[in-house]
PDB file of N, CA and C in Angstrom:
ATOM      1  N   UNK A   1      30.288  -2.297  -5.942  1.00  0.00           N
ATOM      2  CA  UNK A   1      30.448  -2.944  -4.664  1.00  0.00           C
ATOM      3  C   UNK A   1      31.848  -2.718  -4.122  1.00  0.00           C
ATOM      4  N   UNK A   2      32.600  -2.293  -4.739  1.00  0.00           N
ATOM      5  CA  UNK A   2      34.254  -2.101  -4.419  1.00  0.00           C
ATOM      6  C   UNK A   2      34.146  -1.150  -3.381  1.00  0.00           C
ATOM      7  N   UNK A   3      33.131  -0.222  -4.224  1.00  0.00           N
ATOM      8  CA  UNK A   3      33.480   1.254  -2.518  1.00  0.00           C
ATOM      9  C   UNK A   3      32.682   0.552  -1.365  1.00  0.00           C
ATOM     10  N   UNK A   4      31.777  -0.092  -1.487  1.00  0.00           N
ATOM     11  CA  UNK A   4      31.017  -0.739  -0.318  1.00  0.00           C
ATOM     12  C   UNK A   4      32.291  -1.438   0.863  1.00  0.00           C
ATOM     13  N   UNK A   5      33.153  -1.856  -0.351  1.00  0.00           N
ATOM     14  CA  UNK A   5      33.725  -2.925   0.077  1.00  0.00           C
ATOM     15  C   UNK A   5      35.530  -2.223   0.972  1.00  0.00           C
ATOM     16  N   UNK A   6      35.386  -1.231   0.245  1.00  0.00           N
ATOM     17  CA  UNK A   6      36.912  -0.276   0.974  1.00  0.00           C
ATOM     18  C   UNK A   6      36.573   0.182   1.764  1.00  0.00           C
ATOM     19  N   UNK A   7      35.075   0.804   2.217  1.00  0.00           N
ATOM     20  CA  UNK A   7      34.460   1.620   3.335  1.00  0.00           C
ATOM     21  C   UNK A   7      34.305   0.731   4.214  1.00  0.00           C
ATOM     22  N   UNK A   8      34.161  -0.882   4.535  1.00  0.00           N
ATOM     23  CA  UNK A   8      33.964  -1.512   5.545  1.00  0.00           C
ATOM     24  C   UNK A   8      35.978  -1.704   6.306  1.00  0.00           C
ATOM     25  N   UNK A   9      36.775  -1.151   5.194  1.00  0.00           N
ATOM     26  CA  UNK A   9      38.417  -1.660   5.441  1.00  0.00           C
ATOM     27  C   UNK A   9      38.408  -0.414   7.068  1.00  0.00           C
ATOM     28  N   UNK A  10      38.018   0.679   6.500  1.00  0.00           N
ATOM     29  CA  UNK A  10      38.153   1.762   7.842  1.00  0.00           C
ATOM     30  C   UNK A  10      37.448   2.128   8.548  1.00  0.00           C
ATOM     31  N   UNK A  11      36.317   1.413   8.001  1.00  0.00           N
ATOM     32  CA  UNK A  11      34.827   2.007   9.296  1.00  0.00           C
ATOM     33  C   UNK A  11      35.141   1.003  10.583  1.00  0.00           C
ATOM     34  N   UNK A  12      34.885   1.319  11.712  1.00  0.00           N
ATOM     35  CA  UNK A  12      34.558   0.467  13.382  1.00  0.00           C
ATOM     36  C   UNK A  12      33.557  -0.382  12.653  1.00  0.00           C
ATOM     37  N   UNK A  13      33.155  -1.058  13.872  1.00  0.00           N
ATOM     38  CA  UNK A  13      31.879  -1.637  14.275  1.00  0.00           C
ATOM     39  C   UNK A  13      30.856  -0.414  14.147  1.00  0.00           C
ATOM     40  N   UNK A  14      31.645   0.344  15.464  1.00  0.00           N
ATOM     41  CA  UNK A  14      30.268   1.480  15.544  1.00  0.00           C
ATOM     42  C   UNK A  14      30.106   2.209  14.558  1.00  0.00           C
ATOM     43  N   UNK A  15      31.250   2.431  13.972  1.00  0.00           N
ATOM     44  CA  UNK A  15      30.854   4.106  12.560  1.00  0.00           C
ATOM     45  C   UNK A  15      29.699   3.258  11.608  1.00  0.00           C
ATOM     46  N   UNK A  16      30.147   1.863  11.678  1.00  0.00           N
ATOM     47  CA  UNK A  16      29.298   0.896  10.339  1.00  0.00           C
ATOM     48  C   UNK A  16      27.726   0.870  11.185  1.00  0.00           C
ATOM     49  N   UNK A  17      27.571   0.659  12.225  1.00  0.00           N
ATOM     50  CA  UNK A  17      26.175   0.808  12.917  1.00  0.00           C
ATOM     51  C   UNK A  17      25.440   2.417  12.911  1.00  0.00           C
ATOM     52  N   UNK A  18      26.266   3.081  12.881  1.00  0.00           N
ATOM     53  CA  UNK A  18      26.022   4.448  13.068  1.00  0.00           C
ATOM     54  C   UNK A  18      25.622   4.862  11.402  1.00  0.00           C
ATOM     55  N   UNK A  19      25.889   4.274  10.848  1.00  0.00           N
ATOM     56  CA  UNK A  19      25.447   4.658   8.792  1.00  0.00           C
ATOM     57  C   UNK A  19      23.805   3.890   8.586  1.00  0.00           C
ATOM     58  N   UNK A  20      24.246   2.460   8.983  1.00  0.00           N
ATOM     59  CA  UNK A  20      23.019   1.934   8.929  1.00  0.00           C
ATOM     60  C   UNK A  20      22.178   2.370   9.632  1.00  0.00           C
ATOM     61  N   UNK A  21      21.990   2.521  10.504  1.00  0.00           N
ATOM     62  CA  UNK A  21      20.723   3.566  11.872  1.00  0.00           C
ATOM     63  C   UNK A  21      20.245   5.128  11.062  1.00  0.00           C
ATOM     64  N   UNK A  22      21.339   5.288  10.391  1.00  0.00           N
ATOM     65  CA  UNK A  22      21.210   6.500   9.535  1.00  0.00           C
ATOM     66  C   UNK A  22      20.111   6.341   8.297  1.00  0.00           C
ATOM     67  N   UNK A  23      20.942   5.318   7.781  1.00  0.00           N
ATOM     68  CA  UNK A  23      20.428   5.019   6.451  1.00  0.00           C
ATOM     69  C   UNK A  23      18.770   4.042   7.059  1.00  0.00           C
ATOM     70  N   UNK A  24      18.628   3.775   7.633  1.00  0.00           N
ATOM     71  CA  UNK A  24      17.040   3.394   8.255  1.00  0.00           C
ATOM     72  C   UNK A  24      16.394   4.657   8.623  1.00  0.00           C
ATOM     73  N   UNK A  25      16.794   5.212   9.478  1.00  0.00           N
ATOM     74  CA  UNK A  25      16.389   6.370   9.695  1.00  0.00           C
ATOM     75  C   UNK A  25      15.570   7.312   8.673  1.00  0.00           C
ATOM     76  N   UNK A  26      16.641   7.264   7.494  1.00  0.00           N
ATOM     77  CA  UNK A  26      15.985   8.082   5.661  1.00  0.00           C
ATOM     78  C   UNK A  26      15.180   7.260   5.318  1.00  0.00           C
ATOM     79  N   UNK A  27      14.753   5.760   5.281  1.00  0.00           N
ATOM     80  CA  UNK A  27      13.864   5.050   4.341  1.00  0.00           C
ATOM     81  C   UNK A  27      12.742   5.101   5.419  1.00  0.00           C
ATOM     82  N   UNK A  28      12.842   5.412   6.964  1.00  0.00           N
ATOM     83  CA  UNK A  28      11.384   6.100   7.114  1.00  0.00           C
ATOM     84  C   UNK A  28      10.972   6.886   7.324  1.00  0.00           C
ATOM     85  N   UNK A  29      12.039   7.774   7.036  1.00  0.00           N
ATOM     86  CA  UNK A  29      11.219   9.339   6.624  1.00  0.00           C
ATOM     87  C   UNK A  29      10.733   9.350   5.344  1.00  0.00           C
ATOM     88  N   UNK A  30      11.485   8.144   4.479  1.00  0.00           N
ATOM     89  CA  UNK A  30      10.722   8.538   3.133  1.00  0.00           C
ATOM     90  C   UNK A  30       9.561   7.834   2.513  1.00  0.00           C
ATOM     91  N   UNK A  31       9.115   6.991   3.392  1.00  0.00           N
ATOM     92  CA  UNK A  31       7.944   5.738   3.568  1.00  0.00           C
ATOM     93  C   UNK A  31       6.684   6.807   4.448  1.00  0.00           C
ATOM     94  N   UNK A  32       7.590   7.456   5.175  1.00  0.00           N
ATOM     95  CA  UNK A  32       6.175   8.498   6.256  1.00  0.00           C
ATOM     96  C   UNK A  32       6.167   9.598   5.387  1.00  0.00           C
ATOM     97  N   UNK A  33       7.126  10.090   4.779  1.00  0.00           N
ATOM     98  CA  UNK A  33       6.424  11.200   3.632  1.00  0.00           C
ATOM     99  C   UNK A  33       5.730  10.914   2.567  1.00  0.00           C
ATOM    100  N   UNK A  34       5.788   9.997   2.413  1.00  0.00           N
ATOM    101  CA  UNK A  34       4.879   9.358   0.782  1.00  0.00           C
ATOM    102  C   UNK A  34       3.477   8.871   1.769  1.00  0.00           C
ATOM    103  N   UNK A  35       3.489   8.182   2.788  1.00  0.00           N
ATOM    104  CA  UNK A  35       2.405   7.907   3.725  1.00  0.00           C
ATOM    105  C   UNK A  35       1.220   9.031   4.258  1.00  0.00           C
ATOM    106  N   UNK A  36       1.964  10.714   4.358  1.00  0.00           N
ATOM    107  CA  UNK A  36       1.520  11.546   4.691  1.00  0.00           C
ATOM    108  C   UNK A  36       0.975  12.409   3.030  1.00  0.00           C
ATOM    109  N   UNK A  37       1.752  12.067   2.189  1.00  0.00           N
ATOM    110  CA  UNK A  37       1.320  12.721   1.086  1.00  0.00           C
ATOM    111  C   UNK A  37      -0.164  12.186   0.721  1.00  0.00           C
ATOM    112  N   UNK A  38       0.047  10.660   0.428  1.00  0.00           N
ATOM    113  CA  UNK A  38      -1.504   9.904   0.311  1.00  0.00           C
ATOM    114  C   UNK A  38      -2.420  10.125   1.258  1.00  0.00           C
ATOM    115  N   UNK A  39      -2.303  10.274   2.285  1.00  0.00           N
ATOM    116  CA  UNK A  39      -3.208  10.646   3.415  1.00  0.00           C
ATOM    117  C   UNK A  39      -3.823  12.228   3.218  1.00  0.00           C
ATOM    118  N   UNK A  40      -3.124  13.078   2.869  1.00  0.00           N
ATOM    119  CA  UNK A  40      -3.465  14.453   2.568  1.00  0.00           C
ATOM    120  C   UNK A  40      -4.297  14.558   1.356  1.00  0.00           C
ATOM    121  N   UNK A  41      -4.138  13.832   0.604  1.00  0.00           N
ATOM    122  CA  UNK A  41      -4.730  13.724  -1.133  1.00  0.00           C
ATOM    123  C   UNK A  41      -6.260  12.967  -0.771  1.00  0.00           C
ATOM    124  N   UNK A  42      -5.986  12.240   0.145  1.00  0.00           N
ATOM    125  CA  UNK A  42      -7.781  11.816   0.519  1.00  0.00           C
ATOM    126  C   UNK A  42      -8.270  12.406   1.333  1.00  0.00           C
ATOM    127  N   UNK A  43      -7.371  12.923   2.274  1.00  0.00           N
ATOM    128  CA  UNK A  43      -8.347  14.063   3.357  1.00  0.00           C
ATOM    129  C   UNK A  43      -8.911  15.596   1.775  1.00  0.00           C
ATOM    130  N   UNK A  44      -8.214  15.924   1.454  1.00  0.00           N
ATOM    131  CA  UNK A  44      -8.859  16.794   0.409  1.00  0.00           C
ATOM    132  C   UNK A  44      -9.842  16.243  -0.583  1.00  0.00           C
ATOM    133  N   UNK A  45      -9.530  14.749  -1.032  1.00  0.00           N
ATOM    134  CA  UNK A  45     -10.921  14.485  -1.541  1.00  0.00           C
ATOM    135  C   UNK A  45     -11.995  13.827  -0.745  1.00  0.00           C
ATOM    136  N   UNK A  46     -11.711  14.561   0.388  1.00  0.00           N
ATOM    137  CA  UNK A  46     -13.019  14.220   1.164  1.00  0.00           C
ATOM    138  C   UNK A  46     -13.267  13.048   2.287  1.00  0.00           C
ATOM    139  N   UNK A  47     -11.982  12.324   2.392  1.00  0.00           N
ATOM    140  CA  UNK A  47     -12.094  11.094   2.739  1.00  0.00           C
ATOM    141  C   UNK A  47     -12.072  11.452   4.486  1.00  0.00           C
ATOM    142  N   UNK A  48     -12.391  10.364   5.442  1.00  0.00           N
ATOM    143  CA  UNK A  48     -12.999  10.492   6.433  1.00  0.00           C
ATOM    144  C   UNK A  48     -12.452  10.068   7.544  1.00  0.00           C
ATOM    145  N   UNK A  49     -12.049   9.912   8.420  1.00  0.00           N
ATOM    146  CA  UNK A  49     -11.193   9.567   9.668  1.00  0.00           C
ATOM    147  C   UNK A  49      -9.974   9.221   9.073  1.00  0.00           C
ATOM    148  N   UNK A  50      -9.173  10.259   8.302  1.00  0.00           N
ATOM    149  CA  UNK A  50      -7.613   9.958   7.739  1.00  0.00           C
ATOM    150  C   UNK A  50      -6.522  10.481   8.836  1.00  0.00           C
ATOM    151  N   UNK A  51      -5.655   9.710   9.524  1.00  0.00           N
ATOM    152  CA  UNK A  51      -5.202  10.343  10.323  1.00  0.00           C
ATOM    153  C   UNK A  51      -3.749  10.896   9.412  1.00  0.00           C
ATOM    154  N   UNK A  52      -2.813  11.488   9.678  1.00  0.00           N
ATOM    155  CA  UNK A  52      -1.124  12.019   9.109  1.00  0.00           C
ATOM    156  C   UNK A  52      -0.446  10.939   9.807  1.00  0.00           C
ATOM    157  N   UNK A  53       0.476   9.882   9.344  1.00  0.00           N
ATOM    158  CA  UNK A  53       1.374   9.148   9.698  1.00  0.00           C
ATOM    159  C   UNK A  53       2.289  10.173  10.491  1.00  0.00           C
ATOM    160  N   UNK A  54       2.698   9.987  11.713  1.00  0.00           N
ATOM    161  CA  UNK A  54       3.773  10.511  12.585  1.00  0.00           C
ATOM    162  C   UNK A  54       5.512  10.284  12.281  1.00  0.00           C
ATOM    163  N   UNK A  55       6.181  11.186  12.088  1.00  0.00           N
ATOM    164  CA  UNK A  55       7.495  10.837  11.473  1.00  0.00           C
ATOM    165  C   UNK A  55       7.840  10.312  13.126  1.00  0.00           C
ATOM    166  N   UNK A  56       7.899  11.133  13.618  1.00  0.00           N
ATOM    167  CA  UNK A  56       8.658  11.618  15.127  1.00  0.00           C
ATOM    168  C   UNK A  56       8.525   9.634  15.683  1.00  0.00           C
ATOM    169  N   UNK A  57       7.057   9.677  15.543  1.00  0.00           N
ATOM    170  CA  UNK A  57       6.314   8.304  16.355  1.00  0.00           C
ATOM    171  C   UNK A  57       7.027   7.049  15.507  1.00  0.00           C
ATOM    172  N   UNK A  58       6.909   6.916  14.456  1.00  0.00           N
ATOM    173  CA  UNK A  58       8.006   5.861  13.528  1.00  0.00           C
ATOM    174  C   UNK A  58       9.627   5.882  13.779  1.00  0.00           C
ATOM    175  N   UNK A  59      10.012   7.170  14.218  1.00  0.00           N
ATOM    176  CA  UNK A  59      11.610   6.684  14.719  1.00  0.00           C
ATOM    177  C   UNK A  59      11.493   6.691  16.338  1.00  0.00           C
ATOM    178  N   UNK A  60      10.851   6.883  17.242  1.00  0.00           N
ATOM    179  CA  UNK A  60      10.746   5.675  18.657  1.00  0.00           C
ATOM    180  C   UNK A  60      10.491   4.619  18.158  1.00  0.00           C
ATOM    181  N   UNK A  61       9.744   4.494  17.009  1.00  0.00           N
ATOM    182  CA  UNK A  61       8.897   2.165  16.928  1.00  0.00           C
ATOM    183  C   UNK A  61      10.787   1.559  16.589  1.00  0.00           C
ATOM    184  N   UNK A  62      11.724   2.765  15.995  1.00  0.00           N
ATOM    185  CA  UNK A  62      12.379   2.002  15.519  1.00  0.00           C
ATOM    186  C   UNK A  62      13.710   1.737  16.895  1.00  0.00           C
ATOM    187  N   UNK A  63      13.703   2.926  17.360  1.00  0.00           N
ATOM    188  CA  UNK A  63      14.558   3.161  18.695  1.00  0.00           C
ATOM    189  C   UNK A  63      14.356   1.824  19.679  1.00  0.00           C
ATOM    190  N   UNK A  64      12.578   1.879  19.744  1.00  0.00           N
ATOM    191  CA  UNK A  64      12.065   1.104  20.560  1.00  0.00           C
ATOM    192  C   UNK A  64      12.622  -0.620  20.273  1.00  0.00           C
ATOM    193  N   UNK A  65      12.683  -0.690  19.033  1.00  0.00           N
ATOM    194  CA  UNK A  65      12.984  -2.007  18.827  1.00  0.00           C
ATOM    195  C   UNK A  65      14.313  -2.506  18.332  1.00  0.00           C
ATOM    196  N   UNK A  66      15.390  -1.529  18.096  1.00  0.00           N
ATOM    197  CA  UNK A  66      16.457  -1.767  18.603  1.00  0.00           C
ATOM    198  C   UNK A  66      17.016  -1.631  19.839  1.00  0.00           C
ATOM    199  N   UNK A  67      16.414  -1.112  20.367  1.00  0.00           N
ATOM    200  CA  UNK A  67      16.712  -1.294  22.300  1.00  0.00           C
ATOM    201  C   UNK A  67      16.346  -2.566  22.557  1.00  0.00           C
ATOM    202  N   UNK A  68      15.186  -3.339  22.433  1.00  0.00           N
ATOM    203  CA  UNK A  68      14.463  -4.153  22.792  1.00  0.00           C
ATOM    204  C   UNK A  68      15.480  -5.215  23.250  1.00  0.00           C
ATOM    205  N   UNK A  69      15.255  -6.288  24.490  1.00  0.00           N
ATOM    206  CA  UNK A  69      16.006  -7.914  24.305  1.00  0.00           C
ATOM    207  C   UNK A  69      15.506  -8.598  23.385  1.00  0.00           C
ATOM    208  N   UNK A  70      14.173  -8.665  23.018  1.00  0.00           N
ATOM    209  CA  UNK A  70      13.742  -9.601  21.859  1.00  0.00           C
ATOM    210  C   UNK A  70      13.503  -9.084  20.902  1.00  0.00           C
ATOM    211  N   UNK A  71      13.781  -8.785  19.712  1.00  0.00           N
ATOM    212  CA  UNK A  71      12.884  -7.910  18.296  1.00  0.00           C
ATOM    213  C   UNK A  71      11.683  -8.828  18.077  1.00  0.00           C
ATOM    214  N   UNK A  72      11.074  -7.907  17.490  1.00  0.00           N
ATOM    215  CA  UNK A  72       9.300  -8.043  17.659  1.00  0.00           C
ATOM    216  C   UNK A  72       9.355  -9.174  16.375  1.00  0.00           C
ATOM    217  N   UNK A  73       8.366 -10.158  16.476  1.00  0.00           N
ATOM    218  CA  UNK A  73       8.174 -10.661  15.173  1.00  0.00           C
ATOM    219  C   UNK A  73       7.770 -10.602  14.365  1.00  0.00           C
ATOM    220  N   UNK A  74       8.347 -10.885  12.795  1.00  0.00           N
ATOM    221  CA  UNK A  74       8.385 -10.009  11.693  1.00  0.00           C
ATOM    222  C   UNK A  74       8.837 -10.963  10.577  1.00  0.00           C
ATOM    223  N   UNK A  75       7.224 -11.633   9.850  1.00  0.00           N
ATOM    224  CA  UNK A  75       7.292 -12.940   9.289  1.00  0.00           C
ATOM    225  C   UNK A  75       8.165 -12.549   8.094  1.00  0.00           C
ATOM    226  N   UNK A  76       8.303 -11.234   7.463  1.00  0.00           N
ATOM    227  CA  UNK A  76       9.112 -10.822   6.349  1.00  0.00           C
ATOM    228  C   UNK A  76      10.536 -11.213   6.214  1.00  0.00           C
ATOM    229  N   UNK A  77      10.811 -10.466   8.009  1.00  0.00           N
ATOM    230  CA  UNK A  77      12.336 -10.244   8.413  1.00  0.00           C
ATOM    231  C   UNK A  77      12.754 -12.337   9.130  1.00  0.00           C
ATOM    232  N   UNK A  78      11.981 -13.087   9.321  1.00  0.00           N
ATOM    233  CA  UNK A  78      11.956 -14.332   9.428  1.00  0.00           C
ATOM    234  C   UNK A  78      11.838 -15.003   8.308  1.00  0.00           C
ATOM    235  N   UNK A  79      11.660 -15.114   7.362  1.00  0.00           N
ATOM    236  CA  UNK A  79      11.912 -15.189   5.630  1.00  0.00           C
ATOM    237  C   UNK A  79      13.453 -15.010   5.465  1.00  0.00           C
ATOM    238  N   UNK A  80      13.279 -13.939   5.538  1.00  0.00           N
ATOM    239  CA  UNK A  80      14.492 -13.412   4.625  1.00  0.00           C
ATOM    240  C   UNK A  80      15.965 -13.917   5.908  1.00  0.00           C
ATOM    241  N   UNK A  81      16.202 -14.037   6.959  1.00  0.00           N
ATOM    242  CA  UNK A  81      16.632 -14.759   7.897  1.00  0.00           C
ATOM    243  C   UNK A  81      17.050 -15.897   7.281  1.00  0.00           C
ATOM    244  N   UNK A  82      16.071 -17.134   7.521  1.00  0.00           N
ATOM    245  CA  UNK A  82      16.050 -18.350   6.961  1.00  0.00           C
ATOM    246  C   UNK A  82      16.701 -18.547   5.867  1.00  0.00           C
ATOM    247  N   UNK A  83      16.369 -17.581   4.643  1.00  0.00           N
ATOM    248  CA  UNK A  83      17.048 -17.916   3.364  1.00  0.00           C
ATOM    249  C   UNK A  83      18.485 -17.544   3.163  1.00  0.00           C
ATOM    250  N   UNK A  84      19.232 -16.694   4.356  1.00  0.00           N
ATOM    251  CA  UNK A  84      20.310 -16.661   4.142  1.00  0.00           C
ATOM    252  C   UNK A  84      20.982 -17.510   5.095  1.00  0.00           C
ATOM    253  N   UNK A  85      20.398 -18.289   5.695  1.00  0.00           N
ATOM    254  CA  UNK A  85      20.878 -19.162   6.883  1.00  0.00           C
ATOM    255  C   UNK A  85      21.087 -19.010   7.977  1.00  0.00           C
ATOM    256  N   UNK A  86      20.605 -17.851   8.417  1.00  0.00           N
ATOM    257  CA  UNK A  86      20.690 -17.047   9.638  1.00  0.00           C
ATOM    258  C   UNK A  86      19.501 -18.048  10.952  1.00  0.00           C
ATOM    259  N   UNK A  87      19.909 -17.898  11.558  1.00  0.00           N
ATOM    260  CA  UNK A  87      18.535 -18.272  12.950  1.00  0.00           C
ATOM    261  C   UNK A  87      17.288 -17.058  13.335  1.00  0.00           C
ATOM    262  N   UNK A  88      16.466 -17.702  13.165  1.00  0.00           N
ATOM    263  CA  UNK A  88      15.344 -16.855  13.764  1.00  0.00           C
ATOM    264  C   UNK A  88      14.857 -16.564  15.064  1.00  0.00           C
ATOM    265  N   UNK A  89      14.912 -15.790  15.710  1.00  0.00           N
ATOM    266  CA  UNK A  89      14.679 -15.578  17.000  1.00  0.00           C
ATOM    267  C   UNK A  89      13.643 -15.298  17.656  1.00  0.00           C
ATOM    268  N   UNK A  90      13.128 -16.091  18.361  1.00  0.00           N
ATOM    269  CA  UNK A  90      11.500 -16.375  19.028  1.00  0.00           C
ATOM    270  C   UNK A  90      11.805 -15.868  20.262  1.00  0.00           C
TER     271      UNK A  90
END
């Protein structure tokens, strides 16, 4: 946690927003490649209206909802909110 913790001494606001957007960015490309792998493994065994998860279409949902005025609700991300004492936003 130390380097976590020296990298916040010289990063902005923005460079620190600009890692995280990054680092979201990789966990859904790597959630839509494991999504597209399973999807391919049942379209070959035969399986039947399987569509390919869209990489492209998962980073607008995410664009889309950091642009947004309200973020969408998200009983997970309202959990985990609450338990750190944060406010939830309706």
């Amino acid at each position: 946690m130390a380097g976590a913790a020296a990298a916040l001494d010289w990063l902005t606001l923005a460079e620190l927003c600009d890692v995280v957007y990054v680092l979201l960015r990789d966990r859904i490309e790597r959630h839509v490649l494991a999504e597209r792998q399973t999807a391919a493994v049942l379209i070959a065994a035969g399986a039947k209206n399987i569509t390919l998860p869209d990489l492209a279409e998962q980073w607008r949902v995410l664009d889309d909802e950091l642009a947004a005025d309200e973020p969408a609700s998200n009983p997970d991300r309202d959990a985990l909110r609450r338990a750190v004492g944060l406010s939830v936003s309706r």
